[in-house]
PDB file of N, CA and C in Angstrom:
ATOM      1  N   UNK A   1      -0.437 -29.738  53.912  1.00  0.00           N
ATOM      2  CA  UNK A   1      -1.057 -28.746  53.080  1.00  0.00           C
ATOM      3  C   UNK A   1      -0.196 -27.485  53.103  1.00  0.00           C
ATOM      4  N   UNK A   2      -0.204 -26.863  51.912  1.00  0.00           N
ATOM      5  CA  UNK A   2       0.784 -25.469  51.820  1.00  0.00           C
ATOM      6  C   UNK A   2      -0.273 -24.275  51.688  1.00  0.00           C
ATOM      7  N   UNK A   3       0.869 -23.063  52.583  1.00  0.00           N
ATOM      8  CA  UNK A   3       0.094 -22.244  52.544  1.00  0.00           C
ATOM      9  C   UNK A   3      -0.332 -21.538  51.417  1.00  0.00           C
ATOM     10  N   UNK A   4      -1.504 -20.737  51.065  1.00  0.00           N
ATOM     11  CA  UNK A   4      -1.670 -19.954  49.768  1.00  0.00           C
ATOM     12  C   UNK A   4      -0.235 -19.188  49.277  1.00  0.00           C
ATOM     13  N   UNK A   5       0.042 -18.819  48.152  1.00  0.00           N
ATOM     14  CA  UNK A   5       1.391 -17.752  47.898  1.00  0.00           C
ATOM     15  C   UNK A   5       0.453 -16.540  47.759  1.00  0.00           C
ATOM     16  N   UNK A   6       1.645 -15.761  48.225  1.00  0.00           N
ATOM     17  CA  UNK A   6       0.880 -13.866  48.498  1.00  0.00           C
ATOM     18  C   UNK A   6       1.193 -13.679  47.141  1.00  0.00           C
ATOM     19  N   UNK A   7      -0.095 -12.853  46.712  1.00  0.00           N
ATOM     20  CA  UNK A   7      -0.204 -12.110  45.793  1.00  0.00           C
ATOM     21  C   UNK A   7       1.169 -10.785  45.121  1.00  0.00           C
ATOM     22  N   UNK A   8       1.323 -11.250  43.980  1.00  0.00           N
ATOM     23  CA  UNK A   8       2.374 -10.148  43.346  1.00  0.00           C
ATOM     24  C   UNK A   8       2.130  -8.750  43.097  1.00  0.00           C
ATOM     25  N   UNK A   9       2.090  -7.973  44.195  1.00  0.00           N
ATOM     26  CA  UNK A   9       2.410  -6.315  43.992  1.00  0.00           C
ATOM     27  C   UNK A   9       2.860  -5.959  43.065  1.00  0.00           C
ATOM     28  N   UNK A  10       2.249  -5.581  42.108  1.00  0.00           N
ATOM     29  CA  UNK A  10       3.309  -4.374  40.721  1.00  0.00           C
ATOM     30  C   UNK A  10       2.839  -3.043  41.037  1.00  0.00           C
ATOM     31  N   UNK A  11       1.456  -2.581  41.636  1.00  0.00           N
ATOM     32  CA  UNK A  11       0.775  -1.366  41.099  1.00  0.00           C
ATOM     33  C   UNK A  11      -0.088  -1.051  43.021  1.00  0.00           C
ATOM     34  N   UNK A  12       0.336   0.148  43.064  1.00  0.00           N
ATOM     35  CA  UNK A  12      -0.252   0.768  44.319  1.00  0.00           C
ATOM     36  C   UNK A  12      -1.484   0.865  44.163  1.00  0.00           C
ATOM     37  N   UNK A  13      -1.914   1.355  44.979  1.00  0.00           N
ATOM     38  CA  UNK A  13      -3.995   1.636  45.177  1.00  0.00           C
ATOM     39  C   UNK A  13      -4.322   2.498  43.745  1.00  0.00           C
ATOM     40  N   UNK A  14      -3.354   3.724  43.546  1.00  0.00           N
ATOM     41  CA  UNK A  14      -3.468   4.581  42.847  1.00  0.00           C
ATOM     42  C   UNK A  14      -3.163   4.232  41.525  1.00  0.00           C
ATOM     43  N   UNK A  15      -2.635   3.225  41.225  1.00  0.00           N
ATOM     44  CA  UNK A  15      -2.467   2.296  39.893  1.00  0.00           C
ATOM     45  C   UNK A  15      -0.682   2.874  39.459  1.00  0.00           C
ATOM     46  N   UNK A  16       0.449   3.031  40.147  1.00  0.00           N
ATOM     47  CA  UNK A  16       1.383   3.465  40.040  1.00  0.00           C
ATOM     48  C   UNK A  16       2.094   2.080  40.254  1.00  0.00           C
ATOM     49  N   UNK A  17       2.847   2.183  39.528  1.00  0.00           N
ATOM     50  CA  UNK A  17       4.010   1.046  39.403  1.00  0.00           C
ATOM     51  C   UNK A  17       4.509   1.191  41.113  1.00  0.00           C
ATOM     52  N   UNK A  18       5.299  -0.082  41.269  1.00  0.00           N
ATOM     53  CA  UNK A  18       5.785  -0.046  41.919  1.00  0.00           C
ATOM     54  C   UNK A  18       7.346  -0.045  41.885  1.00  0.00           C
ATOM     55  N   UNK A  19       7.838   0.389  42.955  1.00  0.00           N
ATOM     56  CA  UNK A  19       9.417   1.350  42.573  1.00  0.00           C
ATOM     57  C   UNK A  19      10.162  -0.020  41.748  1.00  0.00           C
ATOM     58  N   UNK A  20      10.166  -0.919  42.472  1.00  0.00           N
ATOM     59  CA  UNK A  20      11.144  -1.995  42.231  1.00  0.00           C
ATOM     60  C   UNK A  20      10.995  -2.531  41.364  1.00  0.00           C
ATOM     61  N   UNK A  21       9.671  -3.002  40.822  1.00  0.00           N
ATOM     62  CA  UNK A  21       8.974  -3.500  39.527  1.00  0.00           C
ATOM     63  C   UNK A  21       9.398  -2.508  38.451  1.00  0.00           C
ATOM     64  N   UNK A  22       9.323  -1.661  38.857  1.00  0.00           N
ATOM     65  CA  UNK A  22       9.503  -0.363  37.635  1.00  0.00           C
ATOM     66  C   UNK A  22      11.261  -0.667  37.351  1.00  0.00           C
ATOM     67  N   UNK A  23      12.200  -0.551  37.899  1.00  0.00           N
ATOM     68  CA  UNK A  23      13.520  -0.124  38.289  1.00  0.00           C
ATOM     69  C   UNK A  23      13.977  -1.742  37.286  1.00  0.00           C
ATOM     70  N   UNK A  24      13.200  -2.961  37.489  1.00  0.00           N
ATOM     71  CA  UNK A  24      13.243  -3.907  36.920  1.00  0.00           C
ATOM     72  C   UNK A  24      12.946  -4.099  35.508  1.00  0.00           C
ATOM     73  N   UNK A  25      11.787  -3.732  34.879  1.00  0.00           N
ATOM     74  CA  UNK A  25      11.392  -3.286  33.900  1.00  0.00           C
ATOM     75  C   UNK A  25      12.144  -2.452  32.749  1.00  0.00           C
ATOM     76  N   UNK A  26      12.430  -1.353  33.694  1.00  0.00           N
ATOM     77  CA  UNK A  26      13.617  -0.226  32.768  1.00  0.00           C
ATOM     78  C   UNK A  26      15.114  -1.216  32.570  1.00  0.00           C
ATOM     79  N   UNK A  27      15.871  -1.694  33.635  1.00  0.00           N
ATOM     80  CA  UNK A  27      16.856  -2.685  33.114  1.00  0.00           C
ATOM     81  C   UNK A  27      16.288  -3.490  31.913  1.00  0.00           C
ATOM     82  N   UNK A  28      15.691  -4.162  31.794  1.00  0.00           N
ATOM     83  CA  UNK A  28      15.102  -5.160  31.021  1.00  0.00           C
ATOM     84  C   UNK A  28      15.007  -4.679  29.887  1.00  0.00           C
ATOM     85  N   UNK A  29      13.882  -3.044  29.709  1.00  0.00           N
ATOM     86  CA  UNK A  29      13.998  -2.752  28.257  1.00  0.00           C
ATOM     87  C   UNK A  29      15.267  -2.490  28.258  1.00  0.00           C
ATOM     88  N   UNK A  30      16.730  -1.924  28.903  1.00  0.00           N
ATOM     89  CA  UNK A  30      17.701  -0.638  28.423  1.00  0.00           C
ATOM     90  C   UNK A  30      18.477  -2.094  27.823  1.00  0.00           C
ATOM     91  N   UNK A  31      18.285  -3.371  28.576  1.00  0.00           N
ATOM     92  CA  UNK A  31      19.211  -4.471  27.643  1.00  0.00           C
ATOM     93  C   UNK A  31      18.573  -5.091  25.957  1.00  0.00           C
ATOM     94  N   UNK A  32      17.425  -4.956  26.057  1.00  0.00           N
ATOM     95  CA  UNK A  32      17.421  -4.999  24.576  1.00  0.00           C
ATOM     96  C   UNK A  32      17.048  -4.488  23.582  1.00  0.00           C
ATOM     97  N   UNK A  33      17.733  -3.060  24.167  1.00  0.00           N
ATOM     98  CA  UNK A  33      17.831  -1.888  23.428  1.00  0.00           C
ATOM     99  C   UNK A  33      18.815  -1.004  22.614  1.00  0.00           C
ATOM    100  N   UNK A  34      18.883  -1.315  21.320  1.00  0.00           N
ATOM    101  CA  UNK A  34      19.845  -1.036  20.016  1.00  0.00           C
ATOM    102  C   UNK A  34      20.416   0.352  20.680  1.00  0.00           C
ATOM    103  N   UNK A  35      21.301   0.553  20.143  1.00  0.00           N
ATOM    104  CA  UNK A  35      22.020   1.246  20.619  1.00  0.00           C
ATOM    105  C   UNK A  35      22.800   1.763  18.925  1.00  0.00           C
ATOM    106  N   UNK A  36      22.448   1.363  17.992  1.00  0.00           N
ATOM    107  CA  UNK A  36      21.930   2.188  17.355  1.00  0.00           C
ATOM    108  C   UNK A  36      21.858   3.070  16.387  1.00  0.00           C
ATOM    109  N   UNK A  37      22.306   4.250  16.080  1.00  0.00           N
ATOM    110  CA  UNK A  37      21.481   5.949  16.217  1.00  0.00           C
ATOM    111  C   UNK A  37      20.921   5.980  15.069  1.00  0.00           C
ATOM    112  N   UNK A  38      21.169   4.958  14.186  1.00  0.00           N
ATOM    113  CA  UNK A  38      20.916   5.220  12.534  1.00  0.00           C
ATOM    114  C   UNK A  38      19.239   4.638  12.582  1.00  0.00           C
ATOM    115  N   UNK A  39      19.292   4.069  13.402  1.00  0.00           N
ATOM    116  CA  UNK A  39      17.322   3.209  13.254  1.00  0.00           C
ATOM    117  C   UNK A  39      16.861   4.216  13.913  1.00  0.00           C
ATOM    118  N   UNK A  40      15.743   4.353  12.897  1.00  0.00           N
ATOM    119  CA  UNK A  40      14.520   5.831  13.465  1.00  0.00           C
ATOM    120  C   UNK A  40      13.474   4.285  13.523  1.00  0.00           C
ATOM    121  N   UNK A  41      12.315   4.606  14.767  1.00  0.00           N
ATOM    122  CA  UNK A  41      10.969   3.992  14.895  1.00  0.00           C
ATOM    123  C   UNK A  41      10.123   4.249  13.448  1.00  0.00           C
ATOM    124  N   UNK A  42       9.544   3.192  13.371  1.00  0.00           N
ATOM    125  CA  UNK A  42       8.508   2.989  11.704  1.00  0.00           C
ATOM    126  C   UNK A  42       8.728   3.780  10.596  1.00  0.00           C
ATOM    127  N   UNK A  43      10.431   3.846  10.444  1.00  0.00           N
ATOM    128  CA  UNK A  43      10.900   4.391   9.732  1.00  0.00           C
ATOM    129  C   UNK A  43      11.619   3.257   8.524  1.00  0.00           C
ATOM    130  N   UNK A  44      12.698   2.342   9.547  1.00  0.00           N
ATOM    131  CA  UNK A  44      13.343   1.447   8.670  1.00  0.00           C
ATOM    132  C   UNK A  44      12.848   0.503   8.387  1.00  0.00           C
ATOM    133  N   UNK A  45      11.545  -0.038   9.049  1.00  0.00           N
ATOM    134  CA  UNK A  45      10.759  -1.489   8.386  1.00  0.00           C
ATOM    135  C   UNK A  45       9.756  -0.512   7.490  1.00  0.00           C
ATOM    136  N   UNK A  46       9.827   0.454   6.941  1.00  0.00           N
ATOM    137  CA  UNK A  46       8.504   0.849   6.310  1.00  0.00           C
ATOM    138  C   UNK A  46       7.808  -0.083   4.995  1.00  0.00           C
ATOM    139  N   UNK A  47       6.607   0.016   4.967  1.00  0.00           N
ATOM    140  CA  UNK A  47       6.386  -1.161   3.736  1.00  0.00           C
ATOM    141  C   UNK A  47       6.210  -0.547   2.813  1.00  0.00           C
ATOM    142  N   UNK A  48       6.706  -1.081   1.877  1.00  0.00           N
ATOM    143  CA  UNK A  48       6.261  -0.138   0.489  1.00  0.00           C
ATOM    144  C   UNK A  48       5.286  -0.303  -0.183  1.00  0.00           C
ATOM    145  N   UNK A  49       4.256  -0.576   0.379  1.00  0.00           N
ATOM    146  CA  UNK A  49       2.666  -0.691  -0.357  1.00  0.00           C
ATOM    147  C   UNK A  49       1.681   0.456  -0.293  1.00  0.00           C
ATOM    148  N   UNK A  50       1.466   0.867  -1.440  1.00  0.00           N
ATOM    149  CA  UNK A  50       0.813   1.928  -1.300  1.00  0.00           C
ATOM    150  C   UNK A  50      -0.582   2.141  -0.704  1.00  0.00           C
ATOM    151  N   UNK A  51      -1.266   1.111  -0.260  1.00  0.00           N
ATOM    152  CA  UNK A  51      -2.635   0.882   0.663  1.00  0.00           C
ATOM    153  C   UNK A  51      -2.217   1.122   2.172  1.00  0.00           C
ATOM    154  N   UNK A  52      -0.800   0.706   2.477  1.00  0.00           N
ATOM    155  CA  UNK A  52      -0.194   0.874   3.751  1.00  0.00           C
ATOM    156  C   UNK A  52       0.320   1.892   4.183  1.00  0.00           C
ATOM    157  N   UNK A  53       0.740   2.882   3.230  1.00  0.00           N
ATOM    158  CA  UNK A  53       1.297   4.071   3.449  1.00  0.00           C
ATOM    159  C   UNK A  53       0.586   5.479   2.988  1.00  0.00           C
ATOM    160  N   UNK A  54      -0.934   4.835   2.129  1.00  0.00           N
ATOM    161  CA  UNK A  54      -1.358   6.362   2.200  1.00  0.00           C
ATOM    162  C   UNK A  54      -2.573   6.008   3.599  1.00  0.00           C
ATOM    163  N   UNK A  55      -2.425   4.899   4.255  1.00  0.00           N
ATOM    164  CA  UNK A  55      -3.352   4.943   5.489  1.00  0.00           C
ATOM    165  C   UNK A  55      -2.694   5.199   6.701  1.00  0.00           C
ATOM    166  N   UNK A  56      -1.111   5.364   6.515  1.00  0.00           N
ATOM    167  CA  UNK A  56      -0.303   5.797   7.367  1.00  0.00           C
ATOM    168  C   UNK A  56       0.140   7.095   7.409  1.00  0.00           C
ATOM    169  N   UNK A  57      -0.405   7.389   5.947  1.00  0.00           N
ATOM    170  CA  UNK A  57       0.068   9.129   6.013  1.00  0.00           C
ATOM    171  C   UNK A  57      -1.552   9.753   6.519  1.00  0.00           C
ATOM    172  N   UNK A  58      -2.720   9.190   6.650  1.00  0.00           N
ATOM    173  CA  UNK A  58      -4.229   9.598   6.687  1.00  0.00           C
ATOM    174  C   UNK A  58      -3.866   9.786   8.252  1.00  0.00           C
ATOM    175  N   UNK A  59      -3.469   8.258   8.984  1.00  0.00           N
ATOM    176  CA  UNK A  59      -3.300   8.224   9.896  1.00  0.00           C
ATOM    177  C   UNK A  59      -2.518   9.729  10.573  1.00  0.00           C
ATOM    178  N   UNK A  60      -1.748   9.949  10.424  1.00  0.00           N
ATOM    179  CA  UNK A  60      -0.602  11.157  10.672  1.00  0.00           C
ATOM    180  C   UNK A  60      -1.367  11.740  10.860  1.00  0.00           C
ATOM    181  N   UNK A  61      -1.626  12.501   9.160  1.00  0.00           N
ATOM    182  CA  UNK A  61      -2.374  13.901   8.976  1.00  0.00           C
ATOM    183  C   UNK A  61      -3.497  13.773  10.296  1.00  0.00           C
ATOM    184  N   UNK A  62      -4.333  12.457  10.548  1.00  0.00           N
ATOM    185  CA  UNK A  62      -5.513  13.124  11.398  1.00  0.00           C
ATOM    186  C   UNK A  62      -5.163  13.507  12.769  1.00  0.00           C
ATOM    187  N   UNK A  63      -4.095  12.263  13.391  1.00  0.00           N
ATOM    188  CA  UNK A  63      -3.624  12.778  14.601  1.00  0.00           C
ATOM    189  C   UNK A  63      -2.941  14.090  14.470  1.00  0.00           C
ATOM    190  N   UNK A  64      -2.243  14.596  13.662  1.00  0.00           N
ATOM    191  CA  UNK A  64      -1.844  15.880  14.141  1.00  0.00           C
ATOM    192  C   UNK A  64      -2.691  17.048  13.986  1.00  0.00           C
ATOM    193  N   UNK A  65      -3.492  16.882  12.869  1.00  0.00           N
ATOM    194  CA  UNK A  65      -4.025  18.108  12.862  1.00  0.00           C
ATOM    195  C   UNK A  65      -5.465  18.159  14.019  1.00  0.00           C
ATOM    196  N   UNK A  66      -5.945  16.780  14.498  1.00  0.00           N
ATOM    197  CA  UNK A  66      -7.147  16.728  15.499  1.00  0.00           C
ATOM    198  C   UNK A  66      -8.199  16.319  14.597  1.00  0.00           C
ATOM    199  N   UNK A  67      -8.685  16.449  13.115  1.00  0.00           N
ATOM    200  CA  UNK A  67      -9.605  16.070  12.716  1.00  0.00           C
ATOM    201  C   UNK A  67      -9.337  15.008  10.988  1.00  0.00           C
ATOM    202  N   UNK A  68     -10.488  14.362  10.983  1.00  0.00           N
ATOM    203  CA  UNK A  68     -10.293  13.438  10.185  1.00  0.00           C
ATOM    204  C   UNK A  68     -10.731  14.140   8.586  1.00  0.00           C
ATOM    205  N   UNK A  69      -9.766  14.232   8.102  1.00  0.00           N
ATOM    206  CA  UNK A  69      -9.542  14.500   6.742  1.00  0.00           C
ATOM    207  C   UNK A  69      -9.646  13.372   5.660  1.00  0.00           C
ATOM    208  N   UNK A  70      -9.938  12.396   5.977  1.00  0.00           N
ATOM    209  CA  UNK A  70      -9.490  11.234   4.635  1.00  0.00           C
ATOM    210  C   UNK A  70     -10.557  11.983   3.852  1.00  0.00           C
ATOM    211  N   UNK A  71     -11.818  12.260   3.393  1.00  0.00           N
ATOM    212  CA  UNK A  71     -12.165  12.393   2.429  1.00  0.00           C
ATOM    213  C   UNK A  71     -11.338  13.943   1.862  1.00  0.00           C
ATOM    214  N   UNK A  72     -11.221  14.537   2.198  1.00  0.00           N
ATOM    215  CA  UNK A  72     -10.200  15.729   1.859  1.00  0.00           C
ATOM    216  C   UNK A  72      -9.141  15.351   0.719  1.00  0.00           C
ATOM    217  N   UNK A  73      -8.346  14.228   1.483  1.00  0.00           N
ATOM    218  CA  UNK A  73      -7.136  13.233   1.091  1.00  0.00           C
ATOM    219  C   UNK A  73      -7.788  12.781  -0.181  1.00  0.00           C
ATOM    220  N   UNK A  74      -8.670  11.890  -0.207  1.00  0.00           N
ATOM    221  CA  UNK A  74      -9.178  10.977  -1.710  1.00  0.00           C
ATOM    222  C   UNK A  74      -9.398  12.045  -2.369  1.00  0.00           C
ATOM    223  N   UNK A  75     -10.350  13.248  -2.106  1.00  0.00           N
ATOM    224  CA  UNK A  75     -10.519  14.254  -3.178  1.00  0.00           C
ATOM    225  C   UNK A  75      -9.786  15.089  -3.977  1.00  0.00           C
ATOM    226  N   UNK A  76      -7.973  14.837  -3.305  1.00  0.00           N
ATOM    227  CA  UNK A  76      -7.134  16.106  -3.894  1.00  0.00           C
ATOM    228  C   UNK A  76      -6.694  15.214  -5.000  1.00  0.00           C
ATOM    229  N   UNK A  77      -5.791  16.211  -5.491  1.00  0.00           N
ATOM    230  CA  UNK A  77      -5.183  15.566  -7.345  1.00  0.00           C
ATOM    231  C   UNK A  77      -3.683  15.729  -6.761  1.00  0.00           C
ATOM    232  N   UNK A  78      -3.536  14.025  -6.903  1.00  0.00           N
ATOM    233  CA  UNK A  78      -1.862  14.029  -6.931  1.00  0.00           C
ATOM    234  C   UNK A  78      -1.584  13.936  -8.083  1.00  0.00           C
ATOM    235  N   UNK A  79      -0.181  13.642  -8.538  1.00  0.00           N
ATOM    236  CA  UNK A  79       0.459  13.840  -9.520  1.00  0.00           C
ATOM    237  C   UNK A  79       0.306  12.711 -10.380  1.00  0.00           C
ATOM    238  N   UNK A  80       0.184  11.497  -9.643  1.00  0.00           N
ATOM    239  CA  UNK A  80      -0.359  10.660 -10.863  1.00  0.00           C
ATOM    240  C   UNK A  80      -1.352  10.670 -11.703  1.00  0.00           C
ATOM    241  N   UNK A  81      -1.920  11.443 -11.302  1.00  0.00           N
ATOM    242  CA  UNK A  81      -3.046  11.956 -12.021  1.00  0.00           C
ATOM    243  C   UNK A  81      -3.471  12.486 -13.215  1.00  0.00           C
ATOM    244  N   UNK A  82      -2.436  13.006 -13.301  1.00  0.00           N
ATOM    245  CA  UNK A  82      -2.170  13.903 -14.807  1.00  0.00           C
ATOM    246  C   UNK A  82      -1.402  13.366 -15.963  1.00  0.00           C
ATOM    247  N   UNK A  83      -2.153  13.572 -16.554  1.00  0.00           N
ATOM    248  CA  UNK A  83      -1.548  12.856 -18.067  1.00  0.00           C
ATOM    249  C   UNK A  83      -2.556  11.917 -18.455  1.00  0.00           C
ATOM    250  N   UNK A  84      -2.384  10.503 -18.146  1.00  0.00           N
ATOM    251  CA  UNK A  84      -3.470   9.430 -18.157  1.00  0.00           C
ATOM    252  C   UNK A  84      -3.360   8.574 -19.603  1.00  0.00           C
ATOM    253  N   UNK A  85      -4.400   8.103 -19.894  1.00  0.00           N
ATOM    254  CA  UNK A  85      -4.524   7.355 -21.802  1.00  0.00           C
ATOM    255  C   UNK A  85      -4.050   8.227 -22.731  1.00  0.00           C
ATOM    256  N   UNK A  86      -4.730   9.812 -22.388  1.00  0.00           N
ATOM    257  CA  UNK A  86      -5.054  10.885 -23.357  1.00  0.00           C
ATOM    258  C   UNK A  86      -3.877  11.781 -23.496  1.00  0.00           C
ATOM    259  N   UNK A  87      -2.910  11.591 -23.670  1.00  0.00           N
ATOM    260  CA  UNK A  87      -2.125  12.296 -24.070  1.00  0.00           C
ATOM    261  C   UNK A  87      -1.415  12.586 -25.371  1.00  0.00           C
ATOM    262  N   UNK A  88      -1.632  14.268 -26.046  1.00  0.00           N
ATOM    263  CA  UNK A  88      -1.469  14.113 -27.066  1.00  0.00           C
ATOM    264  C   UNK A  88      -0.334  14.028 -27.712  1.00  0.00           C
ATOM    265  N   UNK A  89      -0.213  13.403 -28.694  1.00  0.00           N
ATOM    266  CA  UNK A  89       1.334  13.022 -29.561  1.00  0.00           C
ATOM    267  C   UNK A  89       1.041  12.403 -31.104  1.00  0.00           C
ATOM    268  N   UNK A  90       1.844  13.023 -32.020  1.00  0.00           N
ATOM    269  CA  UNK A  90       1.843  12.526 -32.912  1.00  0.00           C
ATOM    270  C   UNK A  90       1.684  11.514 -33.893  1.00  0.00           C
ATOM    271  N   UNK A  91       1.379  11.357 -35.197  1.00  0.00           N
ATOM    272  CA  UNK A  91       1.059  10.009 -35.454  1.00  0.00           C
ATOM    273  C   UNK A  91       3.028   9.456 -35.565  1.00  0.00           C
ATOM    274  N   UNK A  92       3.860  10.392 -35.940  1.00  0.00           N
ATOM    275  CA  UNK A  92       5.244   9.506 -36.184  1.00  0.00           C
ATOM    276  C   UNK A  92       5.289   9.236 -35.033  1.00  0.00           C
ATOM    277  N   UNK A  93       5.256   9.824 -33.600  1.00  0.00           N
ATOM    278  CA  UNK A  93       5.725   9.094 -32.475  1.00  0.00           C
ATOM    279  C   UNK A  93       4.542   7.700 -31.915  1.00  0.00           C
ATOM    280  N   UNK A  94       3.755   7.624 -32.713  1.00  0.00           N
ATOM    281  CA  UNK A  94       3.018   6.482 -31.945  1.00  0.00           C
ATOM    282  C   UNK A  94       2.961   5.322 -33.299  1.00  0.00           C
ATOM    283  N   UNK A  95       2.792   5.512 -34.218  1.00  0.00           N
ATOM    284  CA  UNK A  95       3.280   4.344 -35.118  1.00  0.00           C
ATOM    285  C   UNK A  95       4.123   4.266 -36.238  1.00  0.00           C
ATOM    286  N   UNK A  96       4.672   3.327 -36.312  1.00  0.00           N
ATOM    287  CA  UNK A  96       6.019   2.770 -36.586  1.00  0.00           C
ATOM    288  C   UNK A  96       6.047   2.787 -38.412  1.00  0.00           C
ATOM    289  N   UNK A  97       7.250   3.472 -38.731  1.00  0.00           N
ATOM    290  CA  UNK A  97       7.468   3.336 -40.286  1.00  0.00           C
ATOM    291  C   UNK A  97       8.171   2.028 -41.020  1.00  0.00           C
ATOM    292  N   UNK A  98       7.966   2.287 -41.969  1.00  0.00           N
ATOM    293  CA  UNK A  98       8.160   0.771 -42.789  1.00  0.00           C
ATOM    294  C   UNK A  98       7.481   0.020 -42.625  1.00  0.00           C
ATOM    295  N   UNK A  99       8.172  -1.389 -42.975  1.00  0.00           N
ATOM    296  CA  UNK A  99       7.180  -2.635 -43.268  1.00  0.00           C
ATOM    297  C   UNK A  99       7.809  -3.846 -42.190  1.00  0.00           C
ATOM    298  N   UNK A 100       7.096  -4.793 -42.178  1.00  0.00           N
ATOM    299  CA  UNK A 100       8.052  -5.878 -41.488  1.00  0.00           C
ATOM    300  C   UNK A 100       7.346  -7.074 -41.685  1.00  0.00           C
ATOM    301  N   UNK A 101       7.739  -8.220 -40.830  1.00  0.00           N
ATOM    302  CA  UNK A 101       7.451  -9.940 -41.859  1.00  0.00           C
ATOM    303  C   UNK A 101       6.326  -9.777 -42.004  1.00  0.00           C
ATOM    304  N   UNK A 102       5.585  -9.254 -41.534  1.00  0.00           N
ATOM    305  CA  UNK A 102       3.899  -9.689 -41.380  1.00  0.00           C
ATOM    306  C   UNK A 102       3.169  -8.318 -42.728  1.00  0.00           C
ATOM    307  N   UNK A 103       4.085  -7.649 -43.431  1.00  0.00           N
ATOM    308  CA  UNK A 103       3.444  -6.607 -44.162  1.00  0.00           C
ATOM    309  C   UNK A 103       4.502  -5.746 -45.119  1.00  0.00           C
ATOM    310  N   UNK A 104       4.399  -7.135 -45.964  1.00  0.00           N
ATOM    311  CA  UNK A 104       6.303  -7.264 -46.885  1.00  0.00           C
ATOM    312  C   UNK A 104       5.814  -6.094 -47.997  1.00  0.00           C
ATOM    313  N   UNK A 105       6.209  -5.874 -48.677  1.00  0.00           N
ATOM    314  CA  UNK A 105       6.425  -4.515 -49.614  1.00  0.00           C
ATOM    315  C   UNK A 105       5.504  -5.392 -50.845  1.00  0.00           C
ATOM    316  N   UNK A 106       5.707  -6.740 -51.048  1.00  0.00           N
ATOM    317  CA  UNK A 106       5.269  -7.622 -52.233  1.00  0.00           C
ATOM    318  C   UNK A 106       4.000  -7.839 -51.670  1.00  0.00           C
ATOM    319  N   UNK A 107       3.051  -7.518 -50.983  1.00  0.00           N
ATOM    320  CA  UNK A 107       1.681  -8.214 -50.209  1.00  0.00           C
ATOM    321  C   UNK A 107       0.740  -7.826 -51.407  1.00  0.00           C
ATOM    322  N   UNK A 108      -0.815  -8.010 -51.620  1.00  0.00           N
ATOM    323  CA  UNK A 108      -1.200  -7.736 -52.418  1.00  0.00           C
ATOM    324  C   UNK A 108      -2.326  -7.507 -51.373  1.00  0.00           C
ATOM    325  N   UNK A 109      -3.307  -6.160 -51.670  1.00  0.00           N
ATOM    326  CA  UNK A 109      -3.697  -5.417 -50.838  1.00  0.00           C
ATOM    327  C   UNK A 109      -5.582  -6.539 -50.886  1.00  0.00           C
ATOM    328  N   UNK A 110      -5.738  -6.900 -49.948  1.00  0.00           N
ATOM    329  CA  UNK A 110      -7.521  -7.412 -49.835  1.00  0.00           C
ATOM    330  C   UNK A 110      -8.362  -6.230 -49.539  1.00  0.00           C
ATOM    331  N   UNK A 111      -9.876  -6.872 -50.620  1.00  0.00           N
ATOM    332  CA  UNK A 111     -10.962  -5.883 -50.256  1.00  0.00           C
ATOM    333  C   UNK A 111     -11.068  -5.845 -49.207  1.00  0.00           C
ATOM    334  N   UNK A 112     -11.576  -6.642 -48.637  1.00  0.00           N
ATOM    335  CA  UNK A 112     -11.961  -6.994 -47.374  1.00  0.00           C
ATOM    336  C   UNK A 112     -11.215  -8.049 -46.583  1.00  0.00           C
ATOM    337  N   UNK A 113     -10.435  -7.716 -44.925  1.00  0.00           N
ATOM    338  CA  UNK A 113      -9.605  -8.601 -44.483  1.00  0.00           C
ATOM    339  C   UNK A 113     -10.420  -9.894 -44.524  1.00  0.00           C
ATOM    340  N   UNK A 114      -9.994 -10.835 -44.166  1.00  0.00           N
ATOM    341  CA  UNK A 114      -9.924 -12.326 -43.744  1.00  0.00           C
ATOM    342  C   UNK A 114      -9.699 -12.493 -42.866  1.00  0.00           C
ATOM    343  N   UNK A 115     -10.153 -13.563 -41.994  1.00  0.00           N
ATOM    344  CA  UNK A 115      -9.635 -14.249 -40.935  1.00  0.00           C
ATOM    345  C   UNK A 115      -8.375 -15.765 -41.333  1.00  0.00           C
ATOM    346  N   UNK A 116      -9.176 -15.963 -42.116  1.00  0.00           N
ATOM    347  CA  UNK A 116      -8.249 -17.462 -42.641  1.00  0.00           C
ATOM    348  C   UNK A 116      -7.797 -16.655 -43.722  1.00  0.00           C
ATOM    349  N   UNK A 117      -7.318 -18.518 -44.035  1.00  0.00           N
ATOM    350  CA  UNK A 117      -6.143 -18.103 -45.446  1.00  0.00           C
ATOM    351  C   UNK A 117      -6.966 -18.930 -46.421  1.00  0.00           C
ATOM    352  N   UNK A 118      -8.631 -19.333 -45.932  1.00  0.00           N
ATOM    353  CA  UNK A 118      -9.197 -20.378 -47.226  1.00  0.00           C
ATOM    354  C   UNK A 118      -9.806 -19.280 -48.133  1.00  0.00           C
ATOM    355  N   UNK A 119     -10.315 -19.997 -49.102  1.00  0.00           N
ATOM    356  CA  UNK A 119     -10.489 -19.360 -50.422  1.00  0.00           C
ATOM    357  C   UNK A 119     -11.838 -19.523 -50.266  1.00  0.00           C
ATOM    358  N   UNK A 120     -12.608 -18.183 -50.460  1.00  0.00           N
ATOM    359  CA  UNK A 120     -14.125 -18.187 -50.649  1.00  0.00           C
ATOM    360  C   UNK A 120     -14.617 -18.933 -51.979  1.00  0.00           C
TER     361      UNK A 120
END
């Protein structure tokens, strides 16, 4: 029969690493660690979805300032905002002059459109 194996020490009474565990650890991250300088943290994988990044900018804003602002955030007017369907413009810039296949110069004008081409 074998004896029990002693338990693995990482953390003192006081919950502190232990020197050697620690000293082990730091090698470990410093080897697979870029080296670099151009990669910033959640900078170069950023996603470009806008559900992901205005909950990452909510996120920010609340940790730094201490309080939670999102409704603040939904209520302001960004820039997409402005303009919209309603914007006014002319009839030459929104429809088109002349004629084309579907509305030849020779057409002969109906009382009332049609759907078909049969003869009442």
């Amino acid at each position: 029969m074998s004896s029990p194996k002693k338990p693995v020490v990482r953390r003192d009474a006081t919950g502190h690493l232990d020197p050697e565990y620690q000293r082990k650890l730091l090698e470990a991250s410093q080897a697979n660690r870029s080296r670099d300088h151009d990669s910033r943290a959640f900078i170069d994988g950023a996603a470009r979805e806008e559900l992901s990044e205005e909950l990452g900018e909510a996120f920010v804003q609340a940790v730094t300032s201490g309080e939670d602002a999102e409704l603040e955030r939904r209520e302001s007017v960004i820039p997409e905002e402005s303009g919209g369907p309603f914007v006014p413009s002319t009839a030459g810039q929104e429809f088109a002059g002349g004629t084309d296949e579907s509305n030849i110069p020779e057409a002969t004008r109906e009382a009332l459109p049609r759907t078909s081409k049969a003869e009442v």
